[in-house]
C-alpha atoms as a PDB file:
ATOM      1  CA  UNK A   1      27.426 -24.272 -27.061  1.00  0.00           C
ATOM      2  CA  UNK A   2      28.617 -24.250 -23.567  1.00  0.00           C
ATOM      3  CA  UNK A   3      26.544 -24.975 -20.528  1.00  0.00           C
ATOM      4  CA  UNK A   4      27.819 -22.066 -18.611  1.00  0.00           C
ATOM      5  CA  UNK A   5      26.271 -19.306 -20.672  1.00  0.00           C
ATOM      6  CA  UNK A   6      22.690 -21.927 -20.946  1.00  0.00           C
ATOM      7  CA  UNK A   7      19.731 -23.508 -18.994  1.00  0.00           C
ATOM      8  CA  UNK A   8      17.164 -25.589 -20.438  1.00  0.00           C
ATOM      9  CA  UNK A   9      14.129 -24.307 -20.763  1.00  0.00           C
ATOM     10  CA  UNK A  10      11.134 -25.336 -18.049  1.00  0.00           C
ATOM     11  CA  UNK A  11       8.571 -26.093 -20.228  1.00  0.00           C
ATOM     12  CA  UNK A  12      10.315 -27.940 -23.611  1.00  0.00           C
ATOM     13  CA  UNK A  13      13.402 -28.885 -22.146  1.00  0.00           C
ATOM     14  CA  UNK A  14      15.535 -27.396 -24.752  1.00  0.00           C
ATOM     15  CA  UNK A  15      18.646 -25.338 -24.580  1.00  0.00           C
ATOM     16  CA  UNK A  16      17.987 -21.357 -24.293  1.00  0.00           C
ATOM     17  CA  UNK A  17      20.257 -18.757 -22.801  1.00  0.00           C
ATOM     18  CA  UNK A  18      20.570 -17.721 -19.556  1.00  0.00           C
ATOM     19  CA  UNK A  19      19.314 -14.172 -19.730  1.00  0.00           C
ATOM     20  CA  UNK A  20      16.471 -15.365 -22.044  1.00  0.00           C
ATOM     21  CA  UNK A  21      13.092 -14.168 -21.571  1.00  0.00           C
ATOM     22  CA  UNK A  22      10.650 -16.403 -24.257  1.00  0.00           C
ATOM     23  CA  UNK A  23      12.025 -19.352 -25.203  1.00  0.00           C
ATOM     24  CA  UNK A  24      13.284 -19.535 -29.081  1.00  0.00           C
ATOM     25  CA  UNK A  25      11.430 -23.299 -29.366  1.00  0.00           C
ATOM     26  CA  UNK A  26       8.386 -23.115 -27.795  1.00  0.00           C
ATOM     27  CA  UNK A  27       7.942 -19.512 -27.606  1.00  0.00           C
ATOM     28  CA  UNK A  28       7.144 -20.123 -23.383  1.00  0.00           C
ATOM     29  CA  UNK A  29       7.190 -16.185 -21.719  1.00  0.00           C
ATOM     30  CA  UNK A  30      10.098 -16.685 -18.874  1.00  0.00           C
ATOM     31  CA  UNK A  31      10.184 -13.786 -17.594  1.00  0.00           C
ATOM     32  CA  UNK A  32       7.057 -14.403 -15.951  1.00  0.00           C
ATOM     33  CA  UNK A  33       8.911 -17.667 -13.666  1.00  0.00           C
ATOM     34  CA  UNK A  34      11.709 -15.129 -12.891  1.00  0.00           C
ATOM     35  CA  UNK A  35       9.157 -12.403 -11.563  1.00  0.00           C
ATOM     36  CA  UNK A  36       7.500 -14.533  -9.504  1.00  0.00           C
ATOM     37  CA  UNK A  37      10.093 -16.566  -7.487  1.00  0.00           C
ATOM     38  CA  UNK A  38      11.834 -13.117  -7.425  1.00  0.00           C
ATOM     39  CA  UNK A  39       8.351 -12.070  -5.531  1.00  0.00           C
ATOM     40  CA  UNK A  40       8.111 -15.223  -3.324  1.00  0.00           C
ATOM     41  CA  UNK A  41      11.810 -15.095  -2.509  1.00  0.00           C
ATOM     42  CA  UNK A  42      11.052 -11.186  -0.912  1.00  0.00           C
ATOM     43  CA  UNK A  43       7.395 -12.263   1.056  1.00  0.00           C
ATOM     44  CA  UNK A  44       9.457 -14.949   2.621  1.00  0.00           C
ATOM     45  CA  UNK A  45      12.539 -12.246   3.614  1.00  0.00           C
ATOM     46  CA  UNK A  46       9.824  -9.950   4.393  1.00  0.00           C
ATOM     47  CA  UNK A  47       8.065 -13.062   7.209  1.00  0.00           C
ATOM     48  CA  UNK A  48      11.395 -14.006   8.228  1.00  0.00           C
ATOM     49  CA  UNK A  49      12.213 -10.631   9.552  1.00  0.00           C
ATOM     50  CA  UNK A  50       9.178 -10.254  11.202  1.00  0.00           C
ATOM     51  CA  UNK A  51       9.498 -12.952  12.854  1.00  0.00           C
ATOM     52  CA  UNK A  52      12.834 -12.650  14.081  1.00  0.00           C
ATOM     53  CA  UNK A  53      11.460  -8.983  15.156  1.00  0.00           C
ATOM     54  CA  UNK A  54       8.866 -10.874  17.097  1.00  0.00           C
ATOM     55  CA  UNK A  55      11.576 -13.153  18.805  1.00  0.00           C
ATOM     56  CA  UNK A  56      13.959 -10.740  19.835  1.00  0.00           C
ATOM     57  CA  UNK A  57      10.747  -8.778  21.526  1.00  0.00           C
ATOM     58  CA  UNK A  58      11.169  -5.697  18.746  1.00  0.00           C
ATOM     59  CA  UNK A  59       7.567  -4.922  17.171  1.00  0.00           C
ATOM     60  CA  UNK A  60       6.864  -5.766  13.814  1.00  0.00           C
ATOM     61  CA  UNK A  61       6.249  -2.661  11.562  1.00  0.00           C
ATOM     62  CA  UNK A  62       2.644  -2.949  11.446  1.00  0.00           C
ATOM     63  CA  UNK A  63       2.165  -3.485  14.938  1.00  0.00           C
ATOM     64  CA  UNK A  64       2.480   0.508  16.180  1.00  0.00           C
ATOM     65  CA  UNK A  65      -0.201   1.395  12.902  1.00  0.00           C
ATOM     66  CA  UNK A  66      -2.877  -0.764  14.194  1.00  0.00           C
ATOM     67  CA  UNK A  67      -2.046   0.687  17.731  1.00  0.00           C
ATOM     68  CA  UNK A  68      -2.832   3.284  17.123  1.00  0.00           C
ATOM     69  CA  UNK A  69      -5.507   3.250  14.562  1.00  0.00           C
ATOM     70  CA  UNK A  70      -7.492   1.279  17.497  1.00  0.00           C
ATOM     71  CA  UNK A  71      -6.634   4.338  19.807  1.00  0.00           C
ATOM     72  CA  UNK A  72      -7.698   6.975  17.695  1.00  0.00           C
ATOM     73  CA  UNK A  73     -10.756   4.755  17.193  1.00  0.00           C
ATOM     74  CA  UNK A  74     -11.539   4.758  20.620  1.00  0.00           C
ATOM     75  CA  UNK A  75     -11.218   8.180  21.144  1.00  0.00           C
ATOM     76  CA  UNK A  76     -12.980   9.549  18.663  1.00  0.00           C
ATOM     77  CA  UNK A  77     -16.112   7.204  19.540  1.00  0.00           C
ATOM     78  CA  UNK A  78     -15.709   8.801  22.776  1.00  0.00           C
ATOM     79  CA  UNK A  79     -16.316  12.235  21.538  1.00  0.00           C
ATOM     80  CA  UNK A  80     -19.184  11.479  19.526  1.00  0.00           C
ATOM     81  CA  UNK A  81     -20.979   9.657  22.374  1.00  0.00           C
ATOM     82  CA  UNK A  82     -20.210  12.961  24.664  1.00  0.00           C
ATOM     83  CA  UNK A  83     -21.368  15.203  21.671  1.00  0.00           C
ATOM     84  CA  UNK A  84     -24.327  13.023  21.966  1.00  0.00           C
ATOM     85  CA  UNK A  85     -25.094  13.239  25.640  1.00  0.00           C
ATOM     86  CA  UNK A  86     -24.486  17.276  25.468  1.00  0.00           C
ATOM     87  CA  UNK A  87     -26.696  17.778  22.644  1.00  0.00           C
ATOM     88  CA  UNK A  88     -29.493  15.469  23.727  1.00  0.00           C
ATOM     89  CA  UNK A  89     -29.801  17.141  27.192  1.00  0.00           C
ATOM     90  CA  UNK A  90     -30.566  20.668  25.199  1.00  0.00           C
END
């Protein structure tokens, strides 16, 4: 058995294939480890860019959304309260 095509397994220690998704001696689910560092490795790419979007004075992409969520917030608030004053004075 060569090491090149193995790892050993997290949990038992023993030799299991690379590509190896339960482990043949303890019957551990790998996949599982895999998924989630795969996960964590793509929040931290994802924070990294924004933050180098942040330093070289670009927006992040969620930035312009809330802009303008708030905006149309504003405005529509704004309408209702004239709706308000119109009506009431009839």
């Amino acid at each position: 058995m060569s090491n090149d095509d193995h790892k050993n397994c997290p949990y038992c220690d023993e030799p299991i294939k690379l590509k190896a998704v339960k482990c043949k001696h303890c019957h551990s689910m790998l996949i599982v480890d895999n998924v989630e560092k795969s996960m964590i490795n793509q929040s931290s790419n994802n924070l990294q860019n924004d933050n180098k979007k942040l330093r070289d004075g670009d927006e992040a992409e969620g930035d312009t959304i809330d802009w303008f969520l708030g905006l149309s917030l504003i405005v529509f608030i704004g309408f209702a309260l004239v709706w308000l004053v119109v009506f009431s004075m009839l």
